[in-house]
PDB file of N, CA and C in Angstrom:
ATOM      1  N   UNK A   1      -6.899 -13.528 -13.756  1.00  0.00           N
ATOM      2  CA  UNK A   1      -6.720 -13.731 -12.325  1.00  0.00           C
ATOM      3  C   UNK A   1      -7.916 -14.537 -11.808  1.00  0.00           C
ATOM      4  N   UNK A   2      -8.758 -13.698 -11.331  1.00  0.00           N
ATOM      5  CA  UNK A   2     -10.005 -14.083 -10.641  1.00  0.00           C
ATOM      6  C   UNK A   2      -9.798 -15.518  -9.245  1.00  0.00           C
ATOM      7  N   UNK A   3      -8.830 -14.960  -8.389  1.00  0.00           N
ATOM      8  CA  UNK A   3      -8.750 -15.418  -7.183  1.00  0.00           C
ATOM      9  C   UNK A   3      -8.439 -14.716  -6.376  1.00  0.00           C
ATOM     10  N   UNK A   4      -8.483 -14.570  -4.827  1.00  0.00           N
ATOM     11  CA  UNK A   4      -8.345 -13.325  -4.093  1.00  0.00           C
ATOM     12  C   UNK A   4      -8.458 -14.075  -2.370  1.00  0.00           C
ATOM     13  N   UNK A   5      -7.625 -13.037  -1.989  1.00  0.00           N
ATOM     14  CA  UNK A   5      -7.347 -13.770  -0.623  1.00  0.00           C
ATOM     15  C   UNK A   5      -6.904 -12.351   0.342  1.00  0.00           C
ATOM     16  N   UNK A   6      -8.191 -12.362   1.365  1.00  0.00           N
ATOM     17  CA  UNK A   6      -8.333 -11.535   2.366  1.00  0.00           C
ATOM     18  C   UNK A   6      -7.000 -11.816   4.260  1.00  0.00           C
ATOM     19  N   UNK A   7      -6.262 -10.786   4.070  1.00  0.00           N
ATOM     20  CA  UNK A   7      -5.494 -11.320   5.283  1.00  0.00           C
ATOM     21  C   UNK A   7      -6.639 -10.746   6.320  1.00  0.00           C
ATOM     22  N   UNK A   8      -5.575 -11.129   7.535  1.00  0.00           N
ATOM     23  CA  UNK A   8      -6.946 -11.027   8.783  1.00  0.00           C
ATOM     24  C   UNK A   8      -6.930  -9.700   9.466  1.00  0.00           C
ATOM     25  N   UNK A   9      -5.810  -8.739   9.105  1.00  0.00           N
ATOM     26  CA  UNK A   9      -5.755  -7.367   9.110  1.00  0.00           C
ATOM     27  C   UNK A   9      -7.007  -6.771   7.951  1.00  0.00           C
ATOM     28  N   UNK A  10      -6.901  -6.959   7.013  1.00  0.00           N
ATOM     29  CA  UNK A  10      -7.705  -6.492   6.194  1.00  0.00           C
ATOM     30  C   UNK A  10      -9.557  -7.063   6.082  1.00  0.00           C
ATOM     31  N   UNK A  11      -9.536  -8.163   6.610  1.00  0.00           N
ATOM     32  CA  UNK A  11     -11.451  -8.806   7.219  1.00  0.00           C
ATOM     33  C   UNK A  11     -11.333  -7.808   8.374  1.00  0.00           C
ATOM     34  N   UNK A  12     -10.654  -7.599   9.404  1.00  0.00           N
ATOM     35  CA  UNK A  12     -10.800  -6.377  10.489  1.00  0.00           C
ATOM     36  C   UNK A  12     -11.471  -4.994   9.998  1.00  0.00           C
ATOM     37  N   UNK A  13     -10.410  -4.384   8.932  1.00  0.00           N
ATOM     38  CA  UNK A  13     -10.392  -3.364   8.462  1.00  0.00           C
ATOM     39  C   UNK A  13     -12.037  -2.959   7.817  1.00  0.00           C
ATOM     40  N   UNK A  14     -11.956  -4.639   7.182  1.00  0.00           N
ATOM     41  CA  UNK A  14     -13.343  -4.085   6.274  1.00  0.00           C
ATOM     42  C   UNK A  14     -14.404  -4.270   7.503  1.00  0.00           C
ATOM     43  N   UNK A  15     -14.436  -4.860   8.406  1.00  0.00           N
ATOM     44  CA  UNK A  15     -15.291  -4.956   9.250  1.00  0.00           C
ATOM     45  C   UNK A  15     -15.513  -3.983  10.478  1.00  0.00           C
ATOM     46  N   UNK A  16     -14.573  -3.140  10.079  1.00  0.00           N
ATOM     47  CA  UNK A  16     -14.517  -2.075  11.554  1.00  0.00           C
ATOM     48  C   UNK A  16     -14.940  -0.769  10.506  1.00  0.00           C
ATOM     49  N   UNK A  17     -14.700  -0.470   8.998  1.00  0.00           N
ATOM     50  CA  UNK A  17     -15.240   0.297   8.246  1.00  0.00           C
ATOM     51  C   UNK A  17     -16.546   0.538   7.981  1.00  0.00           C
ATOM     52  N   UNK A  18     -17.058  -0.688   7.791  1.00  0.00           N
ATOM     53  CA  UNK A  18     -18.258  -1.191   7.728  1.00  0.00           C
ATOM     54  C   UNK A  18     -19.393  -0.632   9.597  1.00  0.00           C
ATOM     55  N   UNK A  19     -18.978  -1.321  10.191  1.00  0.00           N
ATOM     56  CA  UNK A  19     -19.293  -0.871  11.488  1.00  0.00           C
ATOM     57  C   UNK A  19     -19.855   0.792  11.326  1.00  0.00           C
ATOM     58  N   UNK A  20     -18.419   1.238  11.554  1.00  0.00           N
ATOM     59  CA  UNK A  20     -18.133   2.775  11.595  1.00  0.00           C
ATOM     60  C   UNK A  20     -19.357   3.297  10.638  1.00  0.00           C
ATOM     61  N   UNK A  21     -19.274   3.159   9.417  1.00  0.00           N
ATOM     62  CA  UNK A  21     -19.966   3.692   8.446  1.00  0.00           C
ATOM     63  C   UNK A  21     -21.805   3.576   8.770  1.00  0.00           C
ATOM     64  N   UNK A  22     -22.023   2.416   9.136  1.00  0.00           N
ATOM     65  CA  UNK A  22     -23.589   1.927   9.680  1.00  0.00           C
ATOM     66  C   UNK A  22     -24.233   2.921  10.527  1.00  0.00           C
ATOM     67  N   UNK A  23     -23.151   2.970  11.882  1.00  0.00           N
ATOM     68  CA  UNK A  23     -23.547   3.491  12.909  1.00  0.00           C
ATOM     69  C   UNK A  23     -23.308   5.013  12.672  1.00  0.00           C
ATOM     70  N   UNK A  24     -22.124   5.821  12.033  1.00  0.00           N
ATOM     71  CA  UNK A  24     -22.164   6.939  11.681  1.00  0.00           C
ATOM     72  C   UNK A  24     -23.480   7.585  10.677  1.00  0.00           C
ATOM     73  N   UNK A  25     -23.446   6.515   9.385  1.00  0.00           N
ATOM     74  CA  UNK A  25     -24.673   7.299   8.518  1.00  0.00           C
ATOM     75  C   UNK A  25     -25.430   6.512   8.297  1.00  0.00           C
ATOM     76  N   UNK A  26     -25.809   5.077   8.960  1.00  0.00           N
ATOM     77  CA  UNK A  26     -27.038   4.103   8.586  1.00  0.00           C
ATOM     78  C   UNK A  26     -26.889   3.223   7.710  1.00  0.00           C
ATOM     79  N   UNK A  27     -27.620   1.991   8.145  1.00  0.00           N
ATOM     80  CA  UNK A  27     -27.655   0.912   7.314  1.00  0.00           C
ATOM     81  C   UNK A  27     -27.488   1.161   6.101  1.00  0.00           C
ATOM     82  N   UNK A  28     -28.074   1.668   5.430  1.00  0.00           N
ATOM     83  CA  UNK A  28     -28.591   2.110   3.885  1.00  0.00           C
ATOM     84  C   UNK A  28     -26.846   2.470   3.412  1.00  0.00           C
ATOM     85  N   UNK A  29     -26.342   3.504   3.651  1.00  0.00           N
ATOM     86  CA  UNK A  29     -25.266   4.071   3.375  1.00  0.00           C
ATOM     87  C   UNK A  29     -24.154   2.895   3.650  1.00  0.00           C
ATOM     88  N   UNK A  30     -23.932   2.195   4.703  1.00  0.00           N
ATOM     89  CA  UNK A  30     -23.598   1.086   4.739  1.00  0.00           C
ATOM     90  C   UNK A  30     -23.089   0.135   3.849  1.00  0.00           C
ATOM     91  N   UNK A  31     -24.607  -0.438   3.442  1.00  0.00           N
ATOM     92  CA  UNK A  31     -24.511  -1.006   2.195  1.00  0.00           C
ATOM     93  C   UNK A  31     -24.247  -0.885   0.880  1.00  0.00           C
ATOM     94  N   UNK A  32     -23.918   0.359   0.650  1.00  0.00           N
ATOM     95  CA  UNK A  32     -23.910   1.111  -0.654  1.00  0.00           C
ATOM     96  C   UNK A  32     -22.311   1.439  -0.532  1.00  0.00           C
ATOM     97  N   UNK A  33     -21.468   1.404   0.694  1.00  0.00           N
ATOM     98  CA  UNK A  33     -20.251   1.671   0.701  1.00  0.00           C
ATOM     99  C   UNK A  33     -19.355   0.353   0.654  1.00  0.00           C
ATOM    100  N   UNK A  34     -20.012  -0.774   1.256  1.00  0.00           N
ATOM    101  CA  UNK A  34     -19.970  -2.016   1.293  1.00  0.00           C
ATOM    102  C   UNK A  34     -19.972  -2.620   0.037  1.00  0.00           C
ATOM    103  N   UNK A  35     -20.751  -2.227  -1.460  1.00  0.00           N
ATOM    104  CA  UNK A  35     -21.015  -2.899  -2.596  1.00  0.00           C
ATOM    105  C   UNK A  35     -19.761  -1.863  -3.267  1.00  0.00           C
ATOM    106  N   UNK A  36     -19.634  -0.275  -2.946  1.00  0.00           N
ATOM    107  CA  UNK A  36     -18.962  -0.029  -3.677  1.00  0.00           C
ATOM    108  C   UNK A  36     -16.937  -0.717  -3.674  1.00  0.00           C
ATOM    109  N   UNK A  37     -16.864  -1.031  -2.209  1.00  0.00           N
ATOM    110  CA  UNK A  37     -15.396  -2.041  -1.971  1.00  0.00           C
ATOM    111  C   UNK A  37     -15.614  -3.055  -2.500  1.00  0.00           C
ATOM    112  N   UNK A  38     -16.271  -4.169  -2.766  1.00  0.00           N
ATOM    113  CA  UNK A  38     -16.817  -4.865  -3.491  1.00  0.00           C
ATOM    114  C   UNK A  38     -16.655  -4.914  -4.763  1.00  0.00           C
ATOM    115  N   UNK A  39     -17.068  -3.956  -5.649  1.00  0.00           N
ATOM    116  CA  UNK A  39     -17.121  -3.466  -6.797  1.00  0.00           C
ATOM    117  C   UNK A  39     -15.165  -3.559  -7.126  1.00  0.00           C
ATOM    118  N   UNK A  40     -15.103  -2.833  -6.305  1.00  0.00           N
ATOM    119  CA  UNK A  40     -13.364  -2.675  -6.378  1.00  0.00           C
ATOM    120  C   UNK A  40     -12.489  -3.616  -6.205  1.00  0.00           C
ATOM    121  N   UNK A  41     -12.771  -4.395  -5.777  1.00  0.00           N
ATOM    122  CA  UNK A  41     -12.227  -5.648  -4.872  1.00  0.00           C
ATOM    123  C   UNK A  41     -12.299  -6.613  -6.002  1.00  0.00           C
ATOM    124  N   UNK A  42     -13.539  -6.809  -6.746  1.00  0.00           N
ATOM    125  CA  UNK A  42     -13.617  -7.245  -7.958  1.00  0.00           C
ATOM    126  C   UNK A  42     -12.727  -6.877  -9.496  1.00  0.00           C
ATOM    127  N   UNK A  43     -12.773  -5.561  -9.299  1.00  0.00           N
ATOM    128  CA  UNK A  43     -11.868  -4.880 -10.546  1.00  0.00           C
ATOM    129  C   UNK A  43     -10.545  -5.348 -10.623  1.00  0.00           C
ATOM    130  N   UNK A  44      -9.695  -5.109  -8.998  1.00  0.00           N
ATOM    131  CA  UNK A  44      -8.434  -5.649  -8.773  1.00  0.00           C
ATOM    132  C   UNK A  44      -8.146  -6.949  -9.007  1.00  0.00           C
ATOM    133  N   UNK A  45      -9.089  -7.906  -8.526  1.00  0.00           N
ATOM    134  CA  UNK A  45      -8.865  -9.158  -9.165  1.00  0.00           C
ATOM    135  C   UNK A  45      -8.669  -9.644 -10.498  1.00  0.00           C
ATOM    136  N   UNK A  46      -9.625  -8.858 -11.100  1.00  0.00           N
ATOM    137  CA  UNK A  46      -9.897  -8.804 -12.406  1.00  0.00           C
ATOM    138  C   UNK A  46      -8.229  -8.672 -13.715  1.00  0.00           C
ATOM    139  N   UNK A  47      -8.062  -6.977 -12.859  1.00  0.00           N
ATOM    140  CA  UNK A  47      -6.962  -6.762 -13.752  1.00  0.00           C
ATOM    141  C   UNK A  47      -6.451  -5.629 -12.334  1.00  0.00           C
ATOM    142  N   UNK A  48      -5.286  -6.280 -11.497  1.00  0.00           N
ATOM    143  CA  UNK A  48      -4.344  -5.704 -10.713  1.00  0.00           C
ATOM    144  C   UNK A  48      -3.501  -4.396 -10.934  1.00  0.00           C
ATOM    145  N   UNK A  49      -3.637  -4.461 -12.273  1.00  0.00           N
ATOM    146  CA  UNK A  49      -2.524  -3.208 -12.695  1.00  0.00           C
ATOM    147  C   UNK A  49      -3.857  -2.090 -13.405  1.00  0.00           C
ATOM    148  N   UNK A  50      -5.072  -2.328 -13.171  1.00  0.00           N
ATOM    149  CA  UNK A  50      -5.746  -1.329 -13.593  1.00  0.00           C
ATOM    150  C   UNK A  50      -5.263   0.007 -13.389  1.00  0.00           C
ATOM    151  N   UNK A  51      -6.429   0.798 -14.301  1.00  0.00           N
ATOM    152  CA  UNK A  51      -5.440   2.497 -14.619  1.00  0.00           C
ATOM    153  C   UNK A  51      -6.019   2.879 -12.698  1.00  0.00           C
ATOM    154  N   UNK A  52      -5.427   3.382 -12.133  1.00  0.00           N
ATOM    155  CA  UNK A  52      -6.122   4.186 -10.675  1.00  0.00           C
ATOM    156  C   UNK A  52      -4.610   3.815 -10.206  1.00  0.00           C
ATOM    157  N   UNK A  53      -4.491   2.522 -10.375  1.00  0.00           N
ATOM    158  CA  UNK A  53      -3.725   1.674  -9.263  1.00  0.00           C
ATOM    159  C   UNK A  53      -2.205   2.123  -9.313  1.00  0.00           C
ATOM    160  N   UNK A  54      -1.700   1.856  -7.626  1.00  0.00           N
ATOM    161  CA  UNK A  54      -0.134   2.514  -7.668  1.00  0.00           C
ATOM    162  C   UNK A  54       0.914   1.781  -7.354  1.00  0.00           C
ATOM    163  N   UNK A  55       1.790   1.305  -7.456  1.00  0.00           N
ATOM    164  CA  UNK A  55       3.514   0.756  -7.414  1.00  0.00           C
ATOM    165  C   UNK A  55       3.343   1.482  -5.492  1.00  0.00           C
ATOM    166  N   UNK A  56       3.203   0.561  -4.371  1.00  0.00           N
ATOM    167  CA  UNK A  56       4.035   1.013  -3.418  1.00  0.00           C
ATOM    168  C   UNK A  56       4.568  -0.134  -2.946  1.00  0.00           C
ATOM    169  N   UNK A  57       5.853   0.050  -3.629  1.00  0.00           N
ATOM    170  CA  UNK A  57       6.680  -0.985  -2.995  1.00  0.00           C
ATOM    171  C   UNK A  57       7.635  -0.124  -1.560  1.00  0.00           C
ATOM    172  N   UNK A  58       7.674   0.882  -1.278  1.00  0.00           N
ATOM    173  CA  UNK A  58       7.957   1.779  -0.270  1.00  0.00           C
ATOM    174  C   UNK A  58       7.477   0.895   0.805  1.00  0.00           C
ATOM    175  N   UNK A  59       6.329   0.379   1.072  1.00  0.00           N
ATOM    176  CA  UNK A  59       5.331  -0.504   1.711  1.00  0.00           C
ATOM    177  C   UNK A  59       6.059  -2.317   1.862  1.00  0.00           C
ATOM    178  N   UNK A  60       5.898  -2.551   1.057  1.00  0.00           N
ATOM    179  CA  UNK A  60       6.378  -4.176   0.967  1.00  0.00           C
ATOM    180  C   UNK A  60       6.268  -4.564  -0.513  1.00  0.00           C
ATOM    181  N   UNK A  61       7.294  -5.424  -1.127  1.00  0.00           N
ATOM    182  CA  UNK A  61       7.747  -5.580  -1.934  1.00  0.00           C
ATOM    183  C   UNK A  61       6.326  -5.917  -3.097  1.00  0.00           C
ATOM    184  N   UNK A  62       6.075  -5.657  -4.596  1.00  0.00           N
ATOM    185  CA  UNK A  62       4.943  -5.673  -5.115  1.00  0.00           C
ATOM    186  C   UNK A  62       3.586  -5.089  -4.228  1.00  0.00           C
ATOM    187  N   UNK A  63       3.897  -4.706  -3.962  1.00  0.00           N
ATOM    188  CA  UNK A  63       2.839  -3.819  -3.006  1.00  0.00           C
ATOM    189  C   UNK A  63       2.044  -2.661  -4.189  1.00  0.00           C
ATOM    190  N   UNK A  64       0.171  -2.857  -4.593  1.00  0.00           N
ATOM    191  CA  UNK A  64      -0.169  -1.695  -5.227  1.00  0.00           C
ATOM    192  C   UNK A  64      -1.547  -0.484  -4.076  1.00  0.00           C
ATOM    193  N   UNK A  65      -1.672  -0.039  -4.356  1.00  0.00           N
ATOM    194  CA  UNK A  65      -2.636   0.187  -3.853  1.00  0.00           C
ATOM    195  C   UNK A  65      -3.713   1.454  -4.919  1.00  0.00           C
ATOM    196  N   UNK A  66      -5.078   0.822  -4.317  1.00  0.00           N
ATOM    197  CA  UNK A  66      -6.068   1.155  -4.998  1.00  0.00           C
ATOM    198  C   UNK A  66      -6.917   2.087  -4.427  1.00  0.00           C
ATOM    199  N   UNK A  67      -7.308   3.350  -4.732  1.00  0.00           N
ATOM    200  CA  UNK A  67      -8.162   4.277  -3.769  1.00  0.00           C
ATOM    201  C   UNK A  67      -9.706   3.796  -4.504  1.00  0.00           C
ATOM    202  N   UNK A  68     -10.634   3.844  -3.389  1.00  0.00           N
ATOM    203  CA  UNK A  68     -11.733   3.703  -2.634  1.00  0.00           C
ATOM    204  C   UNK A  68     -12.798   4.988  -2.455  1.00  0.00           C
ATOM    205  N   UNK A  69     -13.237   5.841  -3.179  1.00  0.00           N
ATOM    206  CA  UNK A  69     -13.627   6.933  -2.446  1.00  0.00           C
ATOM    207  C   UNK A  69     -12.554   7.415  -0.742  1.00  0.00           C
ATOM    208  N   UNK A  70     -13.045   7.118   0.547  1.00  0.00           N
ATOM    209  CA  UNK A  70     -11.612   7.530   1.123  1.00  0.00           C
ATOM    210  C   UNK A  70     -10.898   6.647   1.569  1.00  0.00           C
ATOM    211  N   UNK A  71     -10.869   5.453   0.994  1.00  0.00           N
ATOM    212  CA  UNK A  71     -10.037   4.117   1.628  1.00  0.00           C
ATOM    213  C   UNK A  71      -9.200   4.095   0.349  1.00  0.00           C
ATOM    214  N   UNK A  72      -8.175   3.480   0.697  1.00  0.00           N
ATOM    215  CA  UNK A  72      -7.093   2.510   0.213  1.00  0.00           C
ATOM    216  C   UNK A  72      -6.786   1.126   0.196  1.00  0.00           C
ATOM    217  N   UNK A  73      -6.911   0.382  -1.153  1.00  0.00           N
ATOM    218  CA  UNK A  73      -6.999  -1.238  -1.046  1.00  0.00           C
ATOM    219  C   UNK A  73      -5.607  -1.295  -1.166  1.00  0.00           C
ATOM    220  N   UNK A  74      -4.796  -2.290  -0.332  1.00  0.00           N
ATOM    221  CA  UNK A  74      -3.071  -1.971  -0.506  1.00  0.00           C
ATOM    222  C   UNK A  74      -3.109  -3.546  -0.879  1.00  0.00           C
ATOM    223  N   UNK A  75      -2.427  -4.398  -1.711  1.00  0.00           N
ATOM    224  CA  UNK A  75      -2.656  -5.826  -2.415  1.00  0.00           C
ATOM    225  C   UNK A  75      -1.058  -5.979  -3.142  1.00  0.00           C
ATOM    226  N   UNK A  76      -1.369  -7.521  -3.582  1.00  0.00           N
ATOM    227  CA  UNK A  76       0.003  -7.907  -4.510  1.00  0.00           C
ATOM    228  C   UNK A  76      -0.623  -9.040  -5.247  1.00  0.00           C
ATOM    229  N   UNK A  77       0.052  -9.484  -6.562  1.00  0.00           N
ATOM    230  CA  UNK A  77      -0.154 -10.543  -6.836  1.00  0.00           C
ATOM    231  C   UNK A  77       0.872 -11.070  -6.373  1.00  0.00           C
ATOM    232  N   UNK A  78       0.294 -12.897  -5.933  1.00  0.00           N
ATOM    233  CA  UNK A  78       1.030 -13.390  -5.620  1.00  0.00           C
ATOM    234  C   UNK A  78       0.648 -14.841  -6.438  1.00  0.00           C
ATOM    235  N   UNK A  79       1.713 -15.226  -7.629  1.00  0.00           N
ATOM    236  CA  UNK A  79       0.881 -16.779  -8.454  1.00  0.00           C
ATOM    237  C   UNK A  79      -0.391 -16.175  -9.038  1.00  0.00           C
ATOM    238  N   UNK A  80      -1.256 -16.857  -9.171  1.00  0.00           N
ATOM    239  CA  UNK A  80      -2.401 -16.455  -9.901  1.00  0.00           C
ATOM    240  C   UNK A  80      -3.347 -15.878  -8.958  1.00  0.00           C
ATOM    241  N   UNK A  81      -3.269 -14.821  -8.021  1.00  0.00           N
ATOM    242  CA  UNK A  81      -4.141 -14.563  -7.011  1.00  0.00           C
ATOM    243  C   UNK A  81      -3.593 -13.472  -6.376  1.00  0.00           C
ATOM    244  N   UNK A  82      -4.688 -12.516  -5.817  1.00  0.00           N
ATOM    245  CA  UNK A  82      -4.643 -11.635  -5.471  1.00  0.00           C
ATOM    246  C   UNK A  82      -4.374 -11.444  -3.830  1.00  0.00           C
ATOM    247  N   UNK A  83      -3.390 -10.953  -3.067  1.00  0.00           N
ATOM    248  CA  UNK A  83      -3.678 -10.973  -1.657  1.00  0.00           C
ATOM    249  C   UNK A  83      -4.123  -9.487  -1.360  1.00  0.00           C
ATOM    250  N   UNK A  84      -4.875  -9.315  -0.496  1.00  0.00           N
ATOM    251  CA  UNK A  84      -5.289  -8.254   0.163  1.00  0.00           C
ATOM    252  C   UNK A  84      -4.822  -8.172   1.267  1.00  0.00           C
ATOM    253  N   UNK A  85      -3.473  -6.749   1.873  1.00  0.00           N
ATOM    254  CA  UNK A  85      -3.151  -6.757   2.932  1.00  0.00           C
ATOM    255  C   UNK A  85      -4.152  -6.082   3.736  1.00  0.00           C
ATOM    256  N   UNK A  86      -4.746  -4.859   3.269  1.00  0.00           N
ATOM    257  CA  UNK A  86      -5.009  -4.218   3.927  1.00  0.00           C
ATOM    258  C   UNK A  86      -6.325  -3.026   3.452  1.00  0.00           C
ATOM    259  N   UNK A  87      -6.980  -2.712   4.040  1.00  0.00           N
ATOM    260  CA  UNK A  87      -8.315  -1.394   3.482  1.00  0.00           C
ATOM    261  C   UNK A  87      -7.966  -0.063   4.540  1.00  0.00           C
ATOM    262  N   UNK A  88      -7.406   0.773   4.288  1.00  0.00           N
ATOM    263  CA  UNK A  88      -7.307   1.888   4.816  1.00  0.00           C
ATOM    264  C   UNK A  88      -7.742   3.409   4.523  1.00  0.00           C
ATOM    265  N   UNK A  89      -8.119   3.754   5.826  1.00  0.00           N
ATOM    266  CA  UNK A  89      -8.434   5.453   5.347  1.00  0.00           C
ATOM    267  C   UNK A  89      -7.964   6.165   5.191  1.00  0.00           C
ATOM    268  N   UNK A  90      -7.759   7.172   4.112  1.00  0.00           N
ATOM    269  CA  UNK A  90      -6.702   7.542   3.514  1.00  0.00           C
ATOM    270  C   UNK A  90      -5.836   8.459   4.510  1.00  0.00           C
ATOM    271  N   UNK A  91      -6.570   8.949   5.417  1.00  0.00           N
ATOM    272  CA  UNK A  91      -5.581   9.725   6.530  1.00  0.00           C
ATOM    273  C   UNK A  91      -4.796   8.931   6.953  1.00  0.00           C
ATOM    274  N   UNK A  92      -4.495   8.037   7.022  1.00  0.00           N
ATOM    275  CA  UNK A  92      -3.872   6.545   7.776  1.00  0.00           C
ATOM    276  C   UNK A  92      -2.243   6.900   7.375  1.00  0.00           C
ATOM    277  N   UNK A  93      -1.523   6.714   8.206  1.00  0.00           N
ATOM    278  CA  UNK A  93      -0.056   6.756   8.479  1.00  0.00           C
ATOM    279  C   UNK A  93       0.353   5.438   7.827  1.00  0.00           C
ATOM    280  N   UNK A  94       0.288   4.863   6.264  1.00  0.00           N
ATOM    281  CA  UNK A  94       0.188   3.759   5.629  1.00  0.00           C
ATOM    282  C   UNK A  94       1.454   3.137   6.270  1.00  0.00           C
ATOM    283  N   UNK A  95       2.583   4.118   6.148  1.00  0.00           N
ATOM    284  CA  UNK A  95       3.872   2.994   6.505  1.00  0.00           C
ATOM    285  C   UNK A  95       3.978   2.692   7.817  1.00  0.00           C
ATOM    286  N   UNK A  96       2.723   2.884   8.466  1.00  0.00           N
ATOM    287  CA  UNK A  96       2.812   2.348  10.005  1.00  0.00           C
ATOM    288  C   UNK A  96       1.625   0.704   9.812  1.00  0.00           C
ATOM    289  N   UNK A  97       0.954   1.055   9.270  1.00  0.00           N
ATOM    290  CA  UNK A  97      -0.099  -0.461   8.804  1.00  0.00           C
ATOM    291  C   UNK A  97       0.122  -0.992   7.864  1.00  0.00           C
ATOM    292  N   UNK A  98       1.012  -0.810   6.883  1.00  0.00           N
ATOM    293  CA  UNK A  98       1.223  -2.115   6.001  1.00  0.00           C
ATOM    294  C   UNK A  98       2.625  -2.156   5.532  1.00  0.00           C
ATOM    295  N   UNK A  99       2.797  -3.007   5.400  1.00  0.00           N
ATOM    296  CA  UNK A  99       4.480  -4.091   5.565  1.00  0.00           C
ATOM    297  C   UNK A  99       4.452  -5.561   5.141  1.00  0.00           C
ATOM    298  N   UNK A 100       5.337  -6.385   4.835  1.00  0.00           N
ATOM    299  CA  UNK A 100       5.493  -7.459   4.290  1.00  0.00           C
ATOM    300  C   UNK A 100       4.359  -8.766   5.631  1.00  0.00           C
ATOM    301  N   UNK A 101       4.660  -8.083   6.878  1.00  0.00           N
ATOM    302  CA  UNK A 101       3.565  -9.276   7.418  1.00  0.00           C
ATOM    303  C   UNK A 101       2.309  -9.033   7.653  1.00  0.00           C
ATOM    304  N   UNK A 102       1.685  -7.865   6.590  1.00  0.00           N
ATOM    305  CA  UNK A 102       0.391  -7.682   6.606  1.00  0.00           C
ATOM    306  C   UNK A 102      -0.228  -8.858   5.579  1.00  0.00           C
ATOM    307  N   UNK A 103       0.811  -8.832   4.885  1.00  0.00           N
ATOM    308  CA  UNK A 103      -0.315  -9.869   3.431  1.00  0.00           C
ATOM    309  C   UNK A 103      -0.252 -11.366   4.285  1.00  0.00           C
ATOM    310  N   UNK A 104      -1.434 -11.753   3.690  1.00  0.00           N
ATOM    311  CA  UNK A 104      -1.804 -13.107   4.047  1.00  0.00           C
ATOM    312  C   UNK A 104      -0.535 -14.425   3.821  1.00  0.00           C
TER     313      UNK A 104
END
């Protein structure tokens, strides 16, 4: 693979997580939650069907999703590349935030 493409639901997501996380437990923690999506974000690209990862096509068609400590990476391949619909917390009412016009 090794291509990847952020929709603008999901730059929100990571950016309102990110936020949240700073101001709740500090920069430091922040960044360490920030490298660990990262980390993940990388793996999926890597190899999409890694062992963790789940079939929700319930969601939108090739739809997998990847848990995060308490987030959810929800993605598809699409061609040689990865789309990212969405980063969610796992309490999240998924079939209300992701659907076929979440992916990029």
């Amino acid at each position: 693979m090794g291509s990847y493409r952020l929709s603008k639901f999901a730059e929100r997501d990571l950016a309102g997580t990110l936020r949240y996380t700073i101001k709740t437990w500090g920069m430091k923690q922040g960044t360490a939650y920030f490298q660990l999506l990262r980390v993940a974000r990388t793996r999926i690209v890597n190899d999409p069907f890694l062992p963790g990862s789940k079939t929700r096509d319930d969601l939108a068609n090739g739809c997998r999703a990847f848990r995060v400590a308490k987030h959810l990476i929800f993605y598809r391949v699409k061609g040689d590349s990865v789309e990212i619909a969405r980063i969610l917390h796992e309490c999240m009412d998924f079939s209300r935030h992701v659907g076929e016009e979440t992916f990029p």
